[in-house]
Protein backbone atom coordinates (compact mmCIF):
# COMPACT_ATOMS: atom_id res chain seq x y z
CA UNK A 1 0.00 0.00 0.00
CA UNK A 2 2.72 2.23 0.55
CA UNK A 3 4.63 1.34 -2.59
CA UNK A 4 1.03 2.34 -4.16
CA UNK A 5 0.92 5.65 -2.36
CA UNK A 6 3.88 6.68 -3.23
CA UNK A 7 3.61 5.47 -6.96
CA UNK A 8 0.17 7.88 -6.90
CA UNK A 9 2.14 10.91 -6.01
CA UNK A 10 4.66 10.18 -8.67
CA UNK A 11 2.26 10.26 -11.50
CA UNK A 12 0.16 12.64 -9.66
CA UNK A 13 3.25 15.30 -9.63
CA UNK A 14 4.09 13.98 -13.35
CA UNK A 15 0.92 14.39 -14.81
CA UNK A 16 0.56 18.24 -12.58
CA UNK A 17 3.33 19.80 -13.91
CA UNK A 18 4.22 18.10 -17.48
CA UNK A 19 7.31 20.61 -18.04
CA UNK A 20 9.32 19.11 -15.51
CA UNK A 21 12.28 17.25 -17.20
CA UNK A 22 13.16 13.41 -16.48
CA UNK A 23 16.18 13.83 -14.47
CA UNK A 24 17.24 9.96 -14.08
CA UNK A 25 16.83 8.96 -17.51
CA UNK A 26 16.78 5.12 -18.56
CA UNK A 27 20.49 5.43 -19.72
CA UNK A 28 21.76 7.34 -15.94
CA UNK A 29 19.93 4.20 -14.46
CA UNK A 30 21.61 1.40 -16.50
CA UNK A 31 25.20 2.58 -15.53
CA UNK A 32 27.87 1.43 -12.72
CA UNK A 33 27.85 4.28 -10.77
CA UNK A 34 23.95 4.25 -9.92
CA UNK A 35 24.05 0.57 -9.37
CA UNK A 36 26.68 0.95 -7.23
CA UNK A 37 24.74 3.64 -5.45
CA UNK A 38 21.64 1.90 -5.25
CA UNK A 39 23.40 -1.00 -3.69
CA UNK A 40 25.02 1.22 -0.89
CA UNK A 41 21.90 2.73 -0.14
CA UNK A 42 19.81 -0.48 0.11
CA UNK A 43 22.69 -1.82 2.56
CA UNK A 44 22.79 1.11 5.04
CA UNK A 45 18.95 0.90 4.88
CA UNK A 46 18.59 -2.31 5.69
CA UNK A 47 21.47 -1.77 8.15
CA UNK A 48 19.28 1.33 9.90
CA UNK A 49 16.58 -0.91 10.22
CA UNK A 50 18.68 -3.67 12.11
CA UNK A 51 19.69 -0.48 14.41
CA UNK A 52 16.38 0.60 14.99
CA UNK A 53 14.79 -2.55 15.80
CA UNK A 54 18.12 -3.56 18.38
CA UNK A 55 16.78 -0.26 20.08
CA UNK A 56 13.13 -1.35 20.77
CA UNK A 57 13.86 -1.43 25.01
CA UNK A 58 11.67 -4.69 25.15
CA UNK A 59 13.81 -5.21 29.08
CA UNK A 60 12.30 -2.24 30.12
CA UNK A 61 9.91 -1.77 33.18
CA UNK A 62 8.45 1.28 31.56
CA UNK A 63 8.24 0.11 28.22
CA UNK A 64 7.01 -3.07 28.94
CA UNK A 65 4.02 -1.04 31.51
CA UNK A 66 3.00 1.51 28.59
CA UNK A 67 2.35 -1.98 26.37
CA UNK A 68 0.31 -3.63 28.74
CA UNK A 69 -1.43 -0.52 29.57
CA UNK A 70 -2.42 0.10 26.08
CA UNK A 71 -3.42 -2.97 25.01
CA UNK A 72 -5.62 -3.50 28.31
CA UNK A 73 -7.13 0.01 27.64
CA UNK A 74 -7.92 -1.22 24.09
CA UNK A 75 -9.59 -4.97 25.80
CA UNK A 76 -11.46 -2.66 28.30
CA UNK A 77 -12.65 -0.57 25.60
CA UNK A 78 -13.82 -3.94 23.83
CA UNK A 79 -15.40 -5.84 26.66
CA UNK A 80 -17.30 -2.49 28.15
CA UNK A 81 -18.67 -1.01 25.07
CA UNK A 82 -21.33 -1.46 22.50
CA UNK A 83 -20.40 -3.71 19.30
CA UNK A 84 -22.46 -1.77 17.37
């Protein structure tokens, strides 16, 4: 869905203002360099993603009280009101 979104805004912006040029053209795309660069950036992203998930504080008294006190707000919420 994301992937979608973003694709949207793409042709959205494309289609708004026509006179923009194509600044990545097919040939820019096909060459070392941006391989190369596309390559480095997929690594460090994947490697920022390791990061931030090795910085989730799941040993945490306070971290582990905020999740079970909104998750039993959101069961009290389901047992106490209406369905409909």
């Amino acid at each position: 869905m994301i992937l979608e979104a973003l694709r949207d805004v793409t042709f959205w912006r494309r289609n708004f203002h026509p006179e923009d040029d194509i600044l990545i053209t097919e040939k820019v795309r096909r060459g070392e360099a941006f391989q190369d660069s596309l390559a480095l950036l997929q690594q460090e992203f994947l490697c920022l993603l390791a990061n931030l998930k090795g910085d989730i504080p799941f040993y945490s008294p306070r971290y582990i009280g905020l999740s079970r006190r909104s998750v039993a707000a959101g069961n009290r919420r389901l047992l106490c009101c209406d369905a409909s």
